[in-house]
C-alpha atoms as a PDB file:
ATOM      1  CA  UNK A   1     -54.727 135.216 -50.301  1.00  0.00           C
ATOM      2  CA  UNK A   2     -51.661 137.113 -50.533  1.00  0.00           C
ATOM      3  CA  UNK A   3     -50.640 139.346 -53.355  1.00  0.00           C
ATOM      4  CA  UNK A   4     -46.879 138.299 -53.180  1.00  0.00           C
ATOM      5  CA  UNK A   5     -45.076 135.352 -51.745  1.00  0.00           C
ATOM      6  CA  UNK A   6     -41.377 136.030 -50.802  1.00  0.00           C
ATOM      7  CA  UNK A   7     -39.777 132.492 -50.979  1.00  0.00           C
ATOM      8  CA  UNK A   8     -36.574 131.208 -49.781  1.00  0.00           C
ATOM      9  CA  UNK A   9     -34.958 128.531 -52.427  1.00  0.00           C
ATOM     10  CA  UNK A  10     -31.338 127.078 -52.687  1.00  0.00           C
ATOM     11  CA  UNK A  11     -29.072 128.644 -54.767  1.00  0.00           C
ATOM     12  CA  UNK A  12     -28.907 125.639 -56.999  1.00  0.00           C
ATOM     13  CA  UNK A  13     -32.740 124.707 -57.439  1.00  0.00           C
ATOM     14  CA  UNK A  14     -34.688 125.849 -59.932  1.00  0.00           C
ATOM     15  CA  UNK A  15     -37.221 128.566 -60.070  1.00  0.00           C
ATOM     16  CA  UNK A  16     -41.413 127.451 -59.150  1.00  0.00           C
ATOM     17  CA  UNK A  17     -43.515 128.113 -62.302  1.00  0.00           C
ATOM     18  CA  UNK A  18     -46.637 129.491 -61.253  1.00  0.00           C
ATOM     19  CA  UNK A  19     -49.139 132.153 -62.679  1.00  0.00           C
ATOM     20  CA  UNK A  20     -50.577 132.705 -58.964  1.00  0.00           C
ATOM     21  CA  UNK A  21     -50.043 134.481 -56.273  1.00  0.00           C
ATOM     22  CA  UNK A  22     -46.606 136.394 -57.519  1.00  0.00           C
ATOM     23  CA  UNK A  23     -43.419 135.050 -55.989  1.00  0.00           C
ATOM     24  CA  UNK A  24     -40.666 136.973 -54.625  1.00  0.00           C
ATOM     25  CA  UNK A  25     -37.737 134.543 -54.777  1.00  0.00           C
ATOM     26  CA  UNK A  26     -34.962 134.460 -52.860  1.00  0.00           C
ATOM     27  CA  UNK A  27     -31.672 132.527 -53.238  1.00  0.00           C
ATOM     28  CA  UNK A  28     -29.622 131.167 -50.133  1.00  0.00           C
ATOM     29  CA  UNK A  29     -27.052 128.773 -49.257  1.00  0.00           C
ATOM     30  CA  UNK A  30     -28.405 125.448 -49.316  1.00  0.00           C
ATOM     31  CA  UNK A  31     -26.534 124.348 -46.027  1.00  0.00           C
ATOM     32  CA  UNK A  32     -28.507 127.723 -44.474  1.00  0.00           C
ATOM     33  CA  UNK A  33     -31.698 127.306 -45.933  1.00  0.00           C
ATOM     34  CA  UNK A  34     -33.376 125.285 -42.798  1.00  0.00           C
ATOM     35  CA  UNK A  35     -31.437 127.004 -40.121  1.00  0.00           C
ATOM     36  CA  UNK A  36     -34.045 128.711 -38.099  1.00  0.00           C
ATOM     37  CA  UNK A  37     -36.976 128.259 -39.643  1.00  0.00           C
ATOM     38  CA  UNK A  38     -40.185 126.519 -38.234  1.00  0.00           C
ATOM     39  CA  UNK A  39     -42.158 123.552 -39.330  1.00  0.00           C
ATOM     40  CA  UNK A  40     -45.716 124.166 -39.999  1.00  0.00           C
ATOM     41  CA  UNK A  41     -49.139 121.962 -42.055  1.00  0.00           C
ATOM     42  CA  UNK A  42     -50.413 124.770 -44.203  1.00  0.00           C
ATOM     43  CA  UNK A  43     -53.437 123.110 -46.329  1.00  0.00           C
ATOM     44  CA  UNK A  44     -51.996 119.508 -46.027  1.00  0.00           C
ATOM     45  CA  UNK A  45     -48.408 120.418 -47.386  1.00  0.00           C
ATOM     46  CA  UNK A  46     -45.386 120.254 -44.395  1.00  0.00           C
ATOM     47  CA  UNK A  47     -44.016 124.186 -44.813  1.00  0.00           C
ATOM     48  CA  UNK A  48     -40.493 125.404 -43.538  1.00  0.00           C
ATOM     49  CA  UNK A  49     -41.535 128.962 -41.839  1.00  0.00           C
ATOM     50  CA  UNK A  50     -38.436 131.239 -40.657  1.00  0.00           C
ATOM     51  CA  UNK A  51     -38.933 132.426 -37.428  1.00  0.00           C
ATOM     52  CA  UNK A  52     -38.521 135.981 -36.040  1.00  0.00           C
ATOM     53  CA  UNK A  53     -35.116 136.531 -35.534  1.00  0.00           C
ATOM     54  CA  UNK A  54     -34.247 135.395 -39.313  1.00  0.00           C
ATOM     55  CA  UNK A  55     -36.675 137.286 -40.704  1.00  0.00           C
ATOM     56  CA  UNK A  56     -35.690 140.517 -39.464  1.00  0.00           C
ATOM     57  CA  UNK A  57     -31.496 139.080 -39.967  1.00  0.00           C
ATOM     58  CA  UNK A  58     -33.394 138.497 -43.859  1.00  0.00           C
ATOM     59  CA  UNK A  59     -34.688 141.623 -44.480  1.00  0.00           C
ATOM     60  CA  UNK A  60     -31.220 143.420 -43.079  1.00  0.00           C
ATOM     61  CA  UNK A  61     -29.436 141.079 -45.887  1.00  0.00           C
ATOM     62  CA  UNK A  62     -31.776 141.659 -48.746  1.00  0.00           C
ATOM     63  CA  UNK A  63     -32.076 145.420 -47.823  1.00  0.00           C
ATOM     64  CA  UNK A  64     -31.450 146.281 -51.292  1.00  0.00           C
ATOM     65  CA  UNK A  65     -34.458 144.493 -52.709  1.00  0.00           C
ATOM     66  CA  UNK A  66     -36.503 144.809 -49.491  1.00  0.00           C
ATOM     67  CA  UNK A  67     -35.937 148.321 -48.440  1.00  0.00           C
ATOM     68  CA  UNK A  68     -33.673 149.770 -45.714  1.00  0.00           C
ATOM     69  CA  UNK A  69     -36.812 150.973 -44.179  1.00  0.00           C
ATOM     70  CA  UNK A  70     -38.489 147.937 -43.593  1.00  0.00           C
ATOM     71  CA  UNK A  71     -36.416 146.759 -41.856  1.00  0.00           C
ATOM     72  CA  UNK A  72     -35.521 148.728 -39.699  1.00  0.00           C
ATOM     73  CA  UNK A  73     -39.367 148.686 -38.797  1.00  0.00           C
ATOM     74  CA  UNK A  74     -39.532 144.752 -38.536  1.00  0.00           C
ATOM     75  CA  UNK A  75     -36.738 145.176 -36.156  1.00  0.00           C
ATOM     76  CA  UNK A  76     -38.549 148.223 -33.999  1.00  0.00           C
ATOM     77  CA  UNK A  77     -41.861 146.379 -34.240  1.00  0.00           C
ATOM     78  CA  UNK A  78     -40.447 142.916 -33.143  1.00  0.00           C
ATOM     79  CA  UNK A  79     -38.492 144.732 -30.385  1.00  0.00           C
ATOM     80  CA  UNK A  80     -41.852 146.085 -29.449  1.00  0.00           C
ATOM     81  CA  UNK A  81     -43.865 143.680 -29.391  1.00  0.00           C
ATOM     82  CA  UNK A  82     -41.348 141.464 -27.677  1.00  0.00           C
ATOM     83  CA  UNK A  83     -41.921 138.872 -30.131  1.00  0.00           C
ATOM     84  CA  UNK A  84     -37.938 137.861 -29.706  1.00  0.00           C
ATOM     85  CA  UNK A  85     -34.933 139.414 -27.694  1.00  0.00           C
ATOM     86  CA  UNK A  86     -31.572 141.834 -28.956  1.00  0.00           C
ATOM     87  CA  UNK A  87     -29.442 138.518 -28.129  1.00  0.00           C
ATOM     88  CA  UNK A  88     -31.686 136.691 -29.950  1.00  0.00           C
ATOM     89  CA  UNK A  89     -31.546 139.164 -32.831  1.00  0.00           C
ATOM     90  CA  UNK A  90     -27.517 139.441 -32.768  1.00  0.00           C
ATOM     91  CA  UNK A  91     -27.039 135.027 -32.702  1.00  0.00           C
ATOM     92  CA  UNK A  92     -28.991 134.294 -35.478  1.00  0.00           C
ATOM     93  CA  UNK A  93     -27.314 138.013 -37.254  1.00  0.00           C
ATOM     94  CA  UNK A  94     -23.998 136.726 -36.239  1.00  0.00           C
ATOM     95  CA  UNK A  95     -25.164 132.682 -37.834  1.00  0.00           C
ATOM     96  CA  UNK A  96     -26.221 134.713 -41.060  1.00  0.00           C
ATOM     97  CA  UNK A  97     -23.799 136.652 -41.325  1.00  0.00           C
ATOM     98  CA  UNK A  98     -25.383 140.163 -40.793  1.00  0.00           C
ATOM     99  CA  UNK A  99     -24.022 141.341 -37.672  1.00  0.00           C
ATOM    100  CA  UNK A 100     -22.066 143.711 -39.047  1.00  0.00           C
ATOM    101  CA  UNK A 101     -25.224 145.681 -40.807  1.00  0.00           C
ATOM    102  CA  UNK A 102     -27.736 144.900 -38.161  1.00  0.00           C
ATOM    103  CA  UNK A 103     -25.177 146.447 -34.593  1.00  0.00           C
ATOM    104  CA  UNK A 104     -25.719 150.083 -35.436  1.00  0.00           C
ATOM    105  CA  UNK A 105     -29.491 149.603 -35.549  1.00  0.00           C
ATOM    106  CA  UNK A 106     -30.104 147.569 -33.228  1.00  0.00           C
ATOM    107  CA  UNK A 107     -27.739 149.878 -30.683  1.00  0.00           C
ATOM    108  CA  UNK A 108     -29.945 152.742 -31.845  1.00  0.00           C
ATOM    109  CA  UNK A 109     -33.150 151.190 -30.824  1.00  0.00           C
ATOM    110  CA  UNK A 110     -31.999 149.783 -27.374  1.00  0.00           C
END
């Protein structure tokens, strides 16, 4: 089990109650809050997952809560790895509304 959960929730729902594991909430636009994400079964219960490009578009947008630095290391990592491609990155930046932020990083690393 994990020691933190960092949740996505609309802006307008209301915040989960629970003792554990610790949540790390989130708040987004609720016409955004599917957009790239993944459906998966986790223990019987139908989970929206966001997939790599958003995460790393995520942690440029939260970088104040997250950490400029880990994000910058999702992005190197995922670029890597080859888990998704710069155009990929820069549509789903430009969807979210990050582009701006992410360019100069992304330029760096390419």
């Amino acid at each position: 089990m994990p020691h933190q959960v960092w949740i996505f929730i609309s802006r307008k729902a209301w915040k989960p109650k629970v003792d554990y594991p610790v949540l790390r909430i989130f708040r987004c636009e609720p016409d955004r809050l599917l957009d790239d994400t993944l459906q998966s079964r986790i223990e019987g219960i139908e989970v929206s997952i966001t997939n790599v490009p958003r995460t790393i578009t995520d942690c440029f947008r939260h970088r104040r809560a997250i950490g400029l630095d880990v994000a910058i290391l999702a992005l190197r990592e995922a670029l890597q790895r080859r888990l998704c491609t710069p155009a990929e990155i820069a549509l789903v930046a430009r969807k979210q509304r990050a582009w701006n932020i992410m360019r100069p990083y992304l330029e760096v690393l390419l």
